[in-house]
N, C-alpha and C. Protein backbone atom coordinates (compact mmCIF):
# COMPACT_ATOMS: atom_id res chain seq x y z
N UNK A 1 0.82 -1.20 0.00
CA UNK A 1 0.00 0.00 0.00
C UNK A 1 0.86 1.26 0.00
N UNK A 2 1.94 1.25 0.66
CA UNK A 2 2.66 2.47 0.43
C UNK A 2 3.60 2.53 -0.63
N UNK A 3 3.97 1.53 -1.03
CA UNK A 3 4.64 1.56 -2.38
C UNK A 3 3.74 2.25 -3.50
N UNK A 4 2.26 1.98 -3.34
CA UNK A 4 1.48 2.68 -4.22
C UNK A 4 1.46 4.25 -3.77
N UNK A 5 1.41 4.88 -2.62
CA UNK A 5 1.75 5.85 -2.66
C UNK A 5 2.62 6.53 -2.48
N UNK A 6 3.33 6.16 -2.91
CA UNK A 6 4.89 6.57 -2.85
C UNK A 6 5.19 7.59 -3.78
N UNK A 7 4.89 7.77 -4.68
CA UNK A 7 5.40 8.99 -6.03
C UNK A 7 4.88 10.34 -5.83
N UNK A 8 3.54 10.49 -5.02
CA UNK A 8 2.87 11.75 -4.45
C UNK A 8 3.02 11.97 -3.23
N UNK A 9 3.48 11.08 -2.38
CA UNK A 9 2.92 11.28 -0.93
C UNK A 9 3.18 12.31 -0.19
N UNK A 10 4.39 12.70 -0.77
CA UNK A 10 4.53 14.35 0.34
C UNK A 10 3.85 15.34 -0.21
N UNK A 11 3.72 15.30 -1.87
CA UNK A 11 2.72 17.02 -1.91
C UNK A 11 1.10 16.27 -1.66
N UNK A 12 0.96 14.79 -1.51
CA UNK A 12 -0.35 14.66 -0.65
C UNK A 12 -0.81 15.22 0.75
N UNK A 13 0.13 14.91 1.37
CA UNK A 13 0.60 14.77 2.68
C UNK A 13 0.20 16.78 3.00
N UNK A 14 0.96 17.51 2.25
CA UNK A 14 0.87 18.85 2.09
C UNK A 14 -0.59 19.09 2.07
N UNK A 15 -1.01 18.80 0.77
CA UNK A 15 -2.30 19.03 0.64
C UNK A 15 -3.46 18.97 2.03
N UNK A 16 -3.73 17.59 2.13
CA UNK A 16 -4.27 17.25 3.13
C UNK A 16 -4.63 17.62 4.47
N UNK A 17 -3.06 18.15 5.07
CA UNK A 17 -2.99 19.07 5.98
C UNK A 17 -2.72 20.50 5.90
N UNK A 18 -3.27 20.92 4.48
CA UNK A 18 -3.63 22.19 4.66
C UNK A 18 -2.03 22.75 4.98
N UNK A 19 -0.97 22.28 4.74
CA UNK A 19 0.53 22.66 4.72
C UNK A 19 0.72 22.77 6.46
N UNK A 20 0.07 21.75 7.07
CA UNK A 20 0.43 21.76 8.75
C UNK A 20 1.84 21.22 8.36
N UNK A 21 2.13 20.27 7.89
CA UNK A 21 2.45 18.96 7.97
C UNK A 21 4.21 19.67 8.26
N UNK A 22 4.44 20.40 7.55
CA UNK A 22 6.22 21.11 7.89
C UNK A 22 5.89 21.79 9.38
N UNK A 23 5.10 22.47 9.95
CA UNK A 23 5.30 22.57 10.87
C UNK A 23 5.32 21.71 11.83
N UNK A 24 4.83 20.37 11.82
CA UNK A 24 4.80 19.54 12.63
C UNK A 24 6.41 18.83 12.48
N UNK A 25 6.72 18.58 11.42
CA UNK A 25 8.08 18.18 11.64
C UNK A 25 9.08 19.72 12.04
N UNK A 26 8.82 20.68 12.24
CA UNK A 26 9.83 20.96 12.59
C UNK A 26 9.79 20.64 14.37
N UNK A 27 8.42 21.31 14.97
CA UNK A 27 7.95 20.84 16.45
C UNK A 27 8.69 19.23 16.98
N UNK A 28 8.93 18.41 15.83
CA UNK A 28 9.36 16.96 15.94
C UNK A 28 11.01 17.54 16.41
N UNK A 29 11.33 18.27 15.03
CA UNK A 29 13.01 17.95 15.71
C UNK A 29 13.01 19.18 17.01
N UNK A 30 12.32 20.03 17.65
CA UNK A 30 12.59 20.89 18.31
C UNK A 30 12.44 20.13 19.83
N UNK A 31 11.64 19.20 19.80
CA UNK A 31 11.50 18.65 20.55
C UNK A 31 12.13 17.20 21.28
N UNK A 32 12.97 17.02 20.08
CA UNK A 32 14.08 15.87 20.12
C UNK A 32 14.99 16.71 20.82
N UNK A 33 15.38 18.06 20.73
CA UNK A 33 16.36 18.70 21.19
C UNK A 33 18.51 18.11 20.93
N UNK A 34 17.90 18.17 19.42
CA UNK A 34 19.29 17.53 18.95
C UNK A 34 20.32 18.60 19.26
N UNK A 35 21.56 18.03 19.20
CA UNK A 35 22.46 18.44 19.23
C UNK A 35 23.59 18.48 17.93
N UNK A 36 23.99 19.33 17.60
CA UNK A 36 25.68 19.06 16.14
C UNK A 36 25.71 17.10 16.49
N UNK A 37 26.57 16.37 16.16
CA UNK A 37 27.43 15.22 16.46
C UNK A 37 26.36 14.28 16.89
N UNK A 38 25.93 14.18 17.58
CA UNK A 38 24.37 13.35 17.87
C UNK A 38 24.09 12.34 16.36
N UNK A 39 23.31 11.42 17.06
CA UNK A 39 22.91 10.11 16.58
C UNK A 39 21.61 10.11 16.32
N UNK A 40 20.39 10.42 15.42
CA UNK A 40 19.31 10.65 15.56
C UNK A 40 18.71 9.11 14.85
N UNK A 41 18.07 8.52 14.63
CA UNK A 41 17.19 7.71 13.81
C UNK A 41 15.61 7.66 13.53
N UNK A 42 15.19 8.05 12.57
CA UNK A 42 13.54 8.66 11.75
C UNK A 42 13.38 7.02 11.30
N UNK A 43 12.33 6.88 11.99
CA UNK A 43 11.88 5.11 11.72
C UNK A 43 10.26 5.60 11.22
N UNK A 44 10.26 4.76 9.95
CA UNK A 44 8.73 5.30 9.41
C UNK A 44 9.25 6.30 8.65
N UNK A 45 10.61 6.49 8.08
CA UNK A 45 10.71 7.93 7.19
C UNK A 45 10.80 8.09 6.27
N UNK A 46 9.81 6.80 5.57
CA UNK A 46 8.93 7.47 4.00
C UNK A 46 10.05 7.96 2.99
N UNK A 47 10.10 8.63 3.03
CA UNK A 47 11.01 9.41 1.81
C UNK A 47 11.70 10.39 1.97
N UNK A 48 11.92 10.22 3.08
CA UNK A 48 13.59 10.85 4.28
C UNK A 48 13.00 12.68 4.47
N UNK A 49 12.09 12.97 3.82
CA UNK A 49 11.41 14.70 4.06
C UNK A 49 11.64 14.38 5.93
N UNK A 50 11.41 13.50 6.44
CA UNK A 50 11.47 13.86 7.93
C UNK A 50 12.55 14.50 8.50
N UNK A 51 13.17 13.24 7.82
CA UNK A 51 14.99 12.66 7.88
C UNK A 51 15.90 14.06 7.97
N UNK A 52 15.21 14.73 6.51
CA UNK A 52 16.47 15.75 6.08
C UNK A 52 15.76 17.38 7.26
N UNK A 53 14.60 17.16 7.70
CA UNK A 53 14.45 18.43 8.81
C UNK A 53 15.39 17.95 9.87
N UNK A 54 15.12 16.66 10.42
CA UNK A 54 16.38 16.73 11.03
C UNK A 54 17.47 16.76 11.62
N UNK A 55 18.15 16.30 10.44
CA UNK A 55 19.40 16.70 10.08
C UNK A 55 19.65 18.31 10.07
N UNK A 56 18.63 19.02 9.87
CA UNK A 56 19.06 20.24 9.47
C UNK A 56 19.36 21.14 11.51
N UNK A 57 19.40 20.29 12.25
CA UNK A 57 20.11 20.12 13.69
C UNK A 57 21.72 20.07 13.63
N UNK A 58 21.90 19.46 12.80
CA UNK A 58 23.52 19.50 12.50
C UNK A 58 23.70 18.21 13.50
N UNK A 59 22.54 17.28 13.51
CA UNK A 59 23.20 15.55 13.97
C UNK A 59 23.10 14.94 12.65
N UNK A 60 23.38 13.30 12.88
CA UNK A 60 23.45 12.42 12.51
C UNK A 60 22.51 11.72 11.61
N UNK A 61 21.53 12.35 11.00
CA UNK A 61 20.14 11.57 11.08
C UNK A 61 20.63 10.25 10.08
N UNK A 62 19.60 8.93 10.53
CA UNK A 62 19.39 8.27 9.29
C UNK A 62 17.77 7.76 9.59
N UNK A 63 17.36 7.87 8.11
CA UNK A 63 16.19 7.12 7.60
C UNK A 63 16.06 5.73 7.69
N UNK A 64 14.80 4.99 8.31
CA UNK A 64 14.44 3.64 7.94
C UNK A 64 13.20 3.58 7.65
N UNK A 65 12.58 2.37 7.00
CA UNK A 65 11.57 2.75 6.35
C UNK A 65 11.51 0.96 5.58
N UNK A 66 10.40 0.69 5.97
CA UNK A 66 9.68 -0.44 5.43
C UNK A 66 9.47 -0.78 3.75
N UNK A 67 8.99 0.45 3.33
CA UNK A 67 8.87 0.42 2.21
C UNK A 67 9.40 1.01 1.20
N UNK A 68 10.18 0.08 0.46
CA UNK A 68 11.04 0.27 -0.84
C UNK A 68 10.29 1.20 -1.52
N UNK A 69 9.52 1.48 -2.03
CA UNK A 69 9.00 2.35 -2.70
C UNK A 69 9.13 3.71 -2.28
N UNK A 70 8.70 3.83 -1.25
CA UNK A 70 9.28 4.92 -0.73
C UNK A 70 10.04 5.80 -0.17
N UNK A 71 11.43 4.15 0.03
CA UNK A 71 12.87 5.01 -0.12
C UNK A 71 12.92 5.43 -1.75
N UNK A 72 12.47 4.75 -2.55
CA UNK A 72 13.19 4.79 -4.25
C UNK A 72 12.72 6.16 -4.06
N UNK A 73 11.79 6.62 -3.91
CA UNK A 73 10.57 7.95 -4.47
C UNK A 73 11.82 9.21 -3.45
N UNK A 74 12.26 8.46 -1.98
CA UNK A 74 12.76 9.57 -1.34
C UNK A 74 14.02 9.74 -2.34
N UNK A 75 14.69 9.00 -2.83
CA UNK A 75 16.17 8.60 -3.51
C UNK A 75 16.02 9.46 -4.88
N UNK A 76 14.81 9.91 -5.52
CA UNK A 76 14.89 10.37 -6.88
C UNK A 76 14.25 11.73 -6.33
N UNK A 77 13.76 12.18 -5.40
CA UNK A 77 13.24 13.44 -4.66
C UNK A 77 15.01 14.20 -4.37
N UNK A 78 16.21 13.26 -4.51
CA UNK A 78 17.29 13.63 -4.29
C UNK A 78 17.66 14.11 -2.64
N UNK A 79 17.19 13.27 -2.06
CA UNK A 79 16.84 13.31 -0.23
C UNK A 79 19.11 12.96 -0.47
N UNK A 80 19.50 13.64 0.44
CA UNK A 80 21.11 13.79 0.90
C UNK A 80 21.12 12.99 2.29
N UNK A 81 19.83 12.43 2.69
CA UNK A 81 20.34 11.98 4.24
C UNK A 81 20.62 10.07 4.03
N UNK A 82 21.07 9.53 4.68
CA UNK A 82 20.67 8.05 4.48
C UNK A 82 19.25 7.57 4.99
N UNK A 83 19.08 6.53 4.03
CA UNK A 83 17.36 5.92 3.66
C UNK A 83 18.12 4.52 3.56
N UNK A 84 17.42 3.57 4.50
CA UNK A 84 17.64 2.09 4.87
C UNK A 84 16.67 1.61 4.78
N UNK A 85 16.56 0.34 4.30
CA UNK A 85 14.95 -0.57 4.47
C UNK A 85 15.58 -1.16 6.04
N UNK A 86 14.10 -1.10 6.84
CA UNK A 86 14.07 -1.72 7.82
C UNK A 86 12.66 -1.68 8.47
N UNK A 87 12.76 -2.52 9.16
CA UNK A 87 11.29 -3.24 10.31
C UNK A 87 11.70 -2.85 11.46
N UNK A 88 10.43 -1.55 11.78
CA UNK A 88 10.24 -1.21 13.06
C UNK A 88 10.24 -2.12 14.10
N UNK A 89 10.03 -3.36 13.82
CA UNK A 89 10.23 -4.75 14.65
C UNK A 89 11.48 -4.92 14.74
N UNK A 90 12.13 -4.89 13.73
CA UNK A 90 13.90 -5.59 14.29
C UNK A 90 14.65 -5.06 13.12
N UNK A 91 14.87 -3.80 13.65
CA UNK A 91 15.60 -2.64 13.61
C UNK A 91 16.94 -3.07 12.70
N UNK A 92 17.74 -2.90 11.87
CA UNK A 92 19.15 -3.11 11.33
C UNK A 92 20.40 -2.47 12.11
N UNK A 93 20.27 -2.42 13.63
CA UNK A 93 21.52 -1.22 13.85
C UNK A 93 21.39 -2.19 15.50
N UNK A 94 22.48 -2.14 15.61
CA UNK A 94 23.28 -2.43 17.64
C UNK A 94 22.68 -1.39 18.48
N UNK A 95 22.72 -2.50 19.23
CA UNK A 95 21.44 -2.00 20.82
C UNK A 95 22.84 -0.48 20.96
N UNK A 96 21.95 0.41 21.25
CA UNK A 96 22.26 1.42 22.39
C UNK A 96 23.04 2.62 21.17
N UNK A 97 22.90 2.63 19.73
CA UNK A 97 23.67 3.18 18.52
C UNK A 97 22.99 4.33 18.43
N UNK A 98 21.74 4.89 18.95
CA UNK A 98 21.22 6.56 18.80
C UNK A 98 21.34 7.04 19.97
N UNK A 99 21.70 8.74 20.13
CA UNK A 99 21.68 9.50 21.07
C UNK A 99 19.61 9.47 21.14
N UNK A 100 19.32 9.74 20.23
CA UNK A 100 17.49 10.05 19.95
C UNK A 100 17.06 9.14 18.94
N UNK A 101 15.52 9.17 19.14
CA UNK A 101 15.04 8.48 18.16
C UNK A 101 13.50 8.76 17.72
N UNK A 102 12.97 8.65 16.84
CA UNK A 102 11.44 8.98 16.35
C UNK A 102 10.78 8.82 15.83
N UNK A 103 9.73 8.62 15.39
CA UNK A 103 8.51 7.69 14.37
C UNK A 103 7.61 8.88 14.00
N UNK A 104 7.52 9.17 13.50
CA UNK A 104 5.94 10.03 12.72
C UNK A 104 5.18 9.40 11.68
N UNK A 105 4.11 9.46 12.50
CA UNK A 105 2.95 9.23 11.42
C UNK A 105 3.08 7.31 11.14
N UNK A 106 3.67 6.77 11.88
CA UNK A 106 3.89 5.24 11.52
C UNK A 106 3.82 4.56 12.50
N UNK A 107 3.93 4.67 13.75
CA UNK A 107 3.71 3.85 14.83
C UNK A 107 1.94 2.91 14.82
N UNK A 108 1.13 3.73 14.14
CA UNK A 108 0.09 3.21 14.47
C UNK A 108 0.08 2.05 13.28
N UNK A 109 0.72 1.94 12.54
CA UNK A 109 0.92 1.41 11.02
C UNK A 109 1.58 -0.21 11.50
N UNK A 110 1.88 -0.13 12.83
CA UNK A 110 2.91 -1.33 13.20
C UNK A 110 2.06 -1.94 13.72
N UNK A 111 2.11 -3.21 13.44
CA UNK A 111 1.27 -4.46 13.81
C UNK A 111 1.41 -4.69 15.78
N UNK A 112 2.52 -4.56 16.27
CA UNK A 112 3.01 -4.51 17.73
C UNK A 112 3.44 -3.53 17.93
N UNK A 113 2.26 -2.51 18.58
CA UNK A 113 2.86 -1.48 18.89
C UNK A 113 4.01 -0.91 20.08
N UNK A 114 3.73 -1.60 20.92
CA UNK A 114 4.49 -2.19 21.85
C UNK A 114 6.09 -2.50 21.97
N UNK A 115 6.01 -3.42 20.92
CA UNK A 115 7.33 -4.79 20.00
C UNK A 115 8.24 -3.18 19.81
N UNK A 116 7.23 -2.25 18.67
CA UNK A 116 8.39 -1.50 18.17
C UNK A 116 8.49 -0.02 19.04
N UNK A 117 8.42 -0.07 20.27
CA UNK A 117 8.56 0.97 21.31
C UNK A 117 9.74 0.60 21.80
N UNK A 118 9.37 -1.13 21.77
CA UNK A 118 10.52 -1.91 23.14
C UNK A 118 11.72 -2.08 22.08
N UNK A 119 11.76 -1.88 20.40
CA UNK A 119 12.71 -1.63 19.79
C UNK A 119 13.33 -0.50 19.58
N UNK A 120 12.73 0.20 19.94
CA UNK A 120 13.50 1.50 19.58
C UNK A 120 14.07 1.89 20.79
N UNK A 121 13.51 1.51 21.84
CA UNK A 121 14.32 1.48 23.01
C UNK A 121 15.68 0.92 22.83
N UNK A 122 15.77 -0.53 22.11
CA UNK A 122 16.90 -1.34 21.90
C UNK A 122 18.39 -0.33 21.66
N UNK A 123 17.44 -0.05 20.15
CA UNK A 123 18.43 0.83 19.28
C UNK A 123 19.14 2.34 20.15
N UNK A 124 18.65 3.25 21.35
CA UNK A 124 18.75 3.64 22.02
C UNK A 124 19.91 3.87 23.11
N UNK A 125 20.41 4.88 23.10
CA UNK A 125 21.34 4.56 24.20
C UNK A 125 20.47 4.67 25.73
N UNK A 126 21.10 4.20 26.69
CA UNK A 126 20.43 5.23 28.17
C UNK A 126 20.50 6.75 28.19
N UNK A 127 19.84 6.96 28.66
CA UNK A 127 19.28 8.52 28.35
C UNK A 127 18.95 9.47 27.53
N UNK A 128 18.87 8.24 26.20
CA UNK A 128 18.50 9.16 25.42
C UNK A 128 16.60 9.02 24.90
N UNK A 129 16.63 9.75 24.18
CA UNK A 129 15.15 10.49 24.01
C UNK A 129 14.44 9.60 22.99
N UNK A 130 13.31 10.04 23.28
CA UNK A 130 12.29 9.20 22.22
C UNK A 130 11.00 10.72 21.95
N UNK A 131 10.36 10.69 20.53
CA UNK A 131 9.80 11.37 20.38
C UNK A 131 8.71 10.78 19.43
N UNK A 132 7.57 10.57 19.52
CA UNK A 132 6.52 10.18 18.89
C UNK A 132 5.80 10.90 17.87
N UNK A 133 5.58 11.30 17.25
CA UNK A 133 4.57 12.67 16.44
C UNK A 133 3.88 11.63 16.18
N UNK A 134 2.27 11.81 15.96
CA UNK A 134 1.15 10.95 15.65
C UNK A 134 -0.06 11.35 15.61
N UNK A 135 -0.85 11.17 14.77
CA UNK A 135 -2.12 11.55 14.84
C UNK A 135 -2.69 11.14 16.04
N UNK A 136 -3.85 12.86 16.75
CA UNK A 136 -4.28 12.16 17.71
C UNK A 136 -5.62 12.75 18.38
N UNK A 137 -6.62 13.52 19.08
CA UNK A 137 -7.73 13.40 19.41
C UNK A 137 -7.98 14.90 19.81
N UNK A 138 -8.28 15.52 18.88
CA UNK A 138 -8.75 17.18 19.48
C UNK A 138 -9.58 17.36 20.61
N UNK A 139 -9.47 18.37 21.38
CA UNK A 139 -9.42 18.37 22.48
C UNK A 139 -10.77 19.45 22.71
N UNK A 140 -11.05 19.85 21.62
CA UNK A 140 -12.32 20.68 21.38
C UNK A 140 -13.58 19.48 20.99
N UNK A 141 -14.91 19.18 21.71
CA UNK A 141 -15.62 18.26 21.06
C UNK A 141 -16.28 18.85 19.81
N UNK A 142 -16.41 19.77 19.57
CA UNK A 142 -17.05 20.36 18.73
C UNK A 142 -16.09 20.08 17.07
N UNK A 143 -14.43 20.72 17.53
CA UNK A 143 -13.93 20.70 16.50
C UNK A 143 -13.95 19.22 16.10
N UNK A 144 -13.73 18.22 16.99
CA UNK A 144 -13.42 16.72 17.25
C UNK A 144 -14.76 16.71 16.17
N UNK A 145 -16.00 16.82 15.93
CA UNK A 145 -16.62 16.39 15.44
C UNK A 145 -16.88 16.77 13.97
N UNK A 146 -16.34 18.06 13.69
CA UNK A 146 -16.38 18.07 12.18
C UNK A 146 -14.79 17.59 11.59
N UNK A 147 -13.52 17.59 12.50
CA UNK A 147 -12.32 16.70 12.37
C UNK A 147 -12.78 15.55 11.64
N UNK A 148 -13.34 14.70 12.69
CA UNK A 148 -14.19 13.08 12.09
C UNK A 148 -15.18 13.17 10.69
N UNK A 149 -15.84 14.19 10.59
CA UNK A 149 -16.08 14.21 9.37
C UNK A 149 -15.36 14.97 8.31
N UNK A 150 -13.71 15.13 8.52
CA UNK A 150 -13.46 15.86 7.36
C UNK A 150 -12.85 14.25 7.26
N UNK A 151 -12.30 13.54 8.17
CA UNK A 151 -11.72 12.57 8.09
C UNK A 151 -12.20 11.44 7.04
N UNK A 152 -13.53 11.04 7.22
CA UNK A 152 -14.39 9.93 6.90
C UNK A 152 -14.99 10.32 5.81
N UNK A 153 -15.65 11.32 5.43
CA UNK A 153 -15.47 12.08 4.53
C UNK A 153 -14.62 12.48 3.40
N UNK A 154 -14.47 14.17 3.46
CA UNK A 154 -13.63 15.17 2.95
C UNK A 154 -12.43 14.29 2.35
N UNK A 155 -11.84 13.53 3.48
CA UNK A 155 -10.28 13.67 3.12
C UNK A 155 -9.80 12.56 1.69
N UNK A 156 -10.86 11.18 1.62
CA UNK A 156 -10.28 10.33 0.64
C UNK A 156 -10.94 11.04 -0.92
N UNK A 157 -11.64 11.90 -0.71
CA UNK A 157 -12.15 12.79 -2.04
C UNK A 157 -11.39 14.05 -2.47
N UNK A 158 -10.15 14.35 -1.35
CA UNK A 158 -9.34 15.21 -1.35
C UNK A 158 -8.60 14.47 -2.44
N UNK A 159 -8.07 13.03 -1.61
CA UNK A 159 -6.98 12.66 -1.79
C UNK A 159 -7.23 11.73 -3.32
N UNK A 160 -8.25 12.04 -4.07
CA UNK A 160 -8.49 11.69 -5.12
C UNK A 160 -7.90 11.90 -6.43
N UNK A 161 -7.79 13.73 -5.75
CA UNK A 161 -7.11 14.54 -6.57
C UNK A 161 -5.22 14.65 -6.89
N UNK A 162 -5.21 14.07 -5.50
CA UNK A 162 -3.29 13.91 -5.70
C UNK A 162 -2.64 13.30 -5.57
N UNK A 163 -3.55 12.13 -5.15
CA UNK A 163 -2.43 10.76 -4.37
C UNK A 163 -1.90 9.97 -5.81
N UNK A 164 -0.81 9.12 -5.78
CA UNK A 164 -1.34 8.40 -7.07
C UNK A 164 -2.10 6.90 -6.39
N UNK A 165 -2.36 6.85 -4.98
CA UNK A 165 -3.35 5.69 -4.81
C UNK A 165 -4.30 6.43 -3.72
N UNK A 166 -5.85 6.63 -4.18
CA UNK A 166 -6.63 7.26 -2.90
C UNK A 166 -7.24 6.19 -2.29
N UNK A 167 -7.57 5.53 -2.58
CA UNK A 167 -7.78 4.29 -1.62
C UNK A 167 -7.09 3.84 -0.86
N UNK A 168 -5.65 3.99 -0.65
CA UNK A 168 -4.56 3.76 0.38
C UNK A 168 -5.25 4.85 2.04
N UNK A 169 -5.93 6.06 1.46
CA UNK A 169 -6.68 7.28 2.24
C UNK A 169 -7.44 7.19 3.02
N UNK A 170 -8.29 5.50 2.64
CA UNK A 170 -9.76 5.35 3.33
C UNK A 170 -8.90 4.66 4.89
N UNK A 171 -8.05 3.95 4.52
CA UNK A 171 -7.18 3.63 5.06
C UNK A 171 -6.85 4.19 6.23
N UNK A 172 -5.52 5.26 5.77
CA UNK A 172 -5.47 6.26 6.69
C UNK A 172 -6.37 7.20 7.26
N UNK A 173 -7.81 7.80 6.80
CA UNK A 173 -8.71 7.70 7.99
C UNK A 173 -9.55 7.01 8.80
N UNK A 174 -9.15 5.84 8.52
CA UNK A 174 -9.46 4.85 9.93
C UNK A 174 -9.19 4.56 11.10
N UNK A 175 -7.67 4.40 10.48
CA UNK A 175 -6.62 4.13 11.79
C UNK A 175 -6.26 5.55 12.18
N UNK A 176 -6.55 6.75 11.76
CA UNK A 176 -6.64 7.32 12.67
C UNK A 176 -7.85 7.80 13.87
N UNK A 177 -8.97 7.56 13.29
CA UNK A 177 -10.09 7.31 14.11
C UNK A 177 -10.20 5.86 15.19
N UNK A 178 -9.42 5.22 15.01
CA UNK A 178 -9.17 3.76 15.63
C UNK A 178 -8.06 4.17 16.97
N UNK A 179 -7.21 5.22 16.51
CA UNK A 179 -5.99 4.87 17.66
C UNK A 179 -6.31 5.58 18.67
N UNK A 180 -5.50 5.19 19.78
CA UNK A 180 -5.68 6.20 21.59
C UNK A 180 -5.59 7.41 21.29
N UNK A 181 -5.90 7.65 22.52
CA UNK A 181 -6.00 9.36 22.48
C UNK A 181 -4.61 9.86 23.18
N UNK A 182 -4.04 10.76 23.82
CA UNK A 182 -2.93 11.44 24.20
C UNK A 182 -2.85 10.40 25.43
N UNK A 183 -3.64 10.52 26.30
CA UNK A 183 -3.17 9.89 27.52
C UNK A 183 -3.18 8.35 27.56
N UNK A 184 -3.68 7.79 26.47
CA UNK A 184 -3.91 6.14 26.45
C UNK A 184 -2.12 5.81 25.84
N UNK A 185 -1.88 7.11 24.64
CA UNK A 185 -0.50 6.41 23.90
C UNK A 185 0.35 6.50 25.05
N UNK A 186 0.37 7.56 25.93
CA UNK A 186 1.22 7.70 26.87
C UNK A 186 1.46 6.92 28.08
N UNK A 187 0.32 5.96 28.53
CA UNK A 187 0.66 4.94 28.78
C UNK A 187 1.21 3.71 28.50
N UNK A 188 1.08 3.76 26.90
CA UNK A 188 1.33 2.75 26.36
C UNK A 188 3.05 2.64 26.33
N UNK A 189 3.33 3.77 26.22
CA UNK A 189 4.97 3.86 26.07
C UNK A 189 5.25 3.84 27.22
N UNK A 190 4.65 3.96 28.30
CA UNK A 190 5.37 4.27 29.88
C UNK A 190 5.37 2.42 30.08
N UNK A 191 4.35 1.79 29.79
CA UNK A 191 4.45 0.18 30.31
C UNK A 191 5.13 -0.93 28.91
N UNK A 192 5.71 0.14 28.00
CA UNK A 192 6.24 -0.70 26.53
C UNK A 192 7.81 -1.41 27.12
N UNK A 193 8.04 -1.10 28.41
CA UNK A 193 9.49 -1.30 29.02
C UNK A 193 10.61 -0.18 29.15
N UNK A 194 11.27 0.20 28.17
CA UNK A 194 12.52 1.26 28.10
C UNK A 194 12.19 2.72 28.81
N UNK A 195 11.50 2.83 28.26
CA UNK A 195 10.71 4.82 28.43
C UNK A 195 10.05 5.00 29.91
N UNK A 196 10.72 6.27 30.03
CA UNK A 196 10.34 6.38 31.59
C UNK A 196 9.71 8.18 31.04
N UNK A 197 9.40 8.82 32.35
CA UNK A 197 8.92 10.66 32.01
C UNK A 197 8.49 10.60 30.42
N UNK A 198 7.24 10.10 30.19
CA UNK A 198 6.50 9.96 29.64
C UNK A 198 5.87 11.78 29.75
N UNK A 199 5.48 12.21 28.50
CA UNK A 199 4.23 13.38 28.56
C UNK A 199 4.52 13.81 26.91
N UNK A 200 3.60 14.15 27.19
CA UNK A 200 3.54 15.09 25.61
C UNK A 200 2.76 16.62 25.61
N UNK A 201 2.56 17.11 24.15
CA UNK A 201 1.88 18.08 24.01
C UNK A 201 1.15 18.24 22.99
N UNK A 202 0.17 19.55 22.24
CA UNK A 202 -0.89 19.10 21.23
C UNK A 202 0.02 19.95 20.26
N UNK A 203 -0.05 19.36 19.16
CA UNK A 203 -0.12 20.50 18.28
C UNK A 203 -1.51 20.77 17.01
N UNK A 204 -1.54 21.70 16.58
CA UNK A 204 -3.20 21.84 16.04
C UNK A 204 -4.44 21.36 16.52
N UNK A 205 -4.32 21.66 17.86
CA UNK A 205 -5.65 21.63 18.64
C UNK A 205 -5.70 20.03 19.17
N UNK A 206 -4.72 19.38 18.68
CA UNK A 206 -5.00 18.01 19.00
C UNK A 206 -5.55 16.82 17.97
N UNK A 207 -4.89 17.47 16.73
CA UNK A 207 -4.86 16.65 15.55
C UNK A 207 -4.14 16.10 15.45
N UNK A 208 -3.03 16.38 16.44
CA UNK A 208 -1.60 15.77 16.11
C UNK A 208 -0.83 15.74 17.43
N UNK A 209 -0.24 14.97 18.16
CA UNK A 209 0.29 14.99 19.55
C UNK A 209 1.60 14.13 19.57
N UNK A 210 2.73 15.21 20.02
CA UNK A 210 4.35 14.59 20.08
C UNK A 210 4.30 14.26 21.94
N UNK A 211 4.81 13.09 21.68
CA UNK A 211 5.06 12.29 23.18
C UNK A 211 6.48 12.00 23.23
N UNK A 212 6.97 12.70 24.33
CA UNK A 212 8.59 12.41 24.17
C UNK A 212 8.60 11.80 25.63
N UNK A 213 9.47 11.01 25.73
CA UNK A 213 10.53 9.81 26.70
C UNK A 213 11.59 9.89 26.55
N UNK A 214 12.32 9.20 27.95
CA UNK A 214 13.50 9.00 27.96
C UNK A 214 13.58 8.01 28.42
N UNK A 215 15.34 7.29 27.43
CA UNK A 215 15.22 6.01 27.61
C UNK A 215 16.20 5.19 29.26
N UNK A 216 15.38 4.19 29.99
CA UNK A 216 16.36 4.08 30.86
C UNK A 216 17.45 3.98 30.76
């Protein structure tokens, strides 16, 4: 499914969110709080657009990413960062090899959500950080309710117009109507094993919520 959307997905991605979508990655790396020399790893990073914000920290970043298609698509987009195939399940890199680490927009995409918390912990050194970005549950009921209908709705008739697969769309507004809300993910990472000072914050009212940890 993402190999099919792989050739549009970031000016989809744009579209869709109404051009949130760069501000949310930058909130991602601001909140990793990288450093120059640092070790970062973007798991779920599509076509390295995560990857190369950043990098633009002056660390280490590298890309992993499940689907070939959408390293090739990041690779001819002319992405400068490294792009690896790998399984959020069992990671390609030695326990304890990132200062930080982060998933956007893909954690909910993983069959064990859990499996790949308690992996990225692996990959992790002690003390270093974890940062989640993810779709997640506005905090307004009102907005919450025309949200759900731009979702179920609006959005796969949006995505008609730019994806090169919109049916991959119906998709993605499911599972995001399917997953926890702020305080359910945040447990989930506090009892996934590694991650301790668990919390997060909203961004766009709570369309979108970064949960950062640290690793024991």
């Amino acid at each position: 499914m993402f190999d099919g959307v792989a050739k549009r997905y970031d000016l989809t991605n744009t579209v869709l969110s109404f051009g949130q979508d760069r501000g949310w990655r930058r909130a991602t790396r601001a909140a990793l709080g990288l450093r120059p020399g640092e070790r970062v790893l973007d798991v779920g990073a599509g076509t390295g657009v995560s990857t190369e914000e950043l990098a633009r920290s002056g660390a280490f970043a590298v890309g992993a990413d499940l689907s070939i298609g959408m390293l090739r698509a990041g690779r001819h987009a002319g992405r400068e960062v490294p792009l690896l195939a790998g399984d959020a399940l069992k990671l390609p890199f030695a326990d304890a090899t990132f200062d930080a680490v982060t998933i956007s927009f893909a954690l909910r995409n993983v069959v064990d959500t859990e499996g790949a918390l308690r992996e990225l912990g692996r990959v992790t050194r002690p003390g270093g950080r974890l940062v989640v970005c993810e779709f997640s549950h506005p905090l307004n009921p009102a907005f919450r309710t025309v949200y759900l209908q731009y979702l179920m709705r609006s959005l796969p008739t949006v995505a008609r117009g730019v994806s090169s697969n919109p049916d991959a769309y119906v998709y993605l507004a499911e599972s995001i109507r399917a997953w926890p809300d702020q305080a359910a993910l945040a447990d989930r990472i506090g009892l996934s094993g590694p991650w301790k000072r668990v919390g997060w914050r909203n961004l766009s009212g709570g369309i979108v919520a970064l949960h950062r940890a640290t690793r024991v």
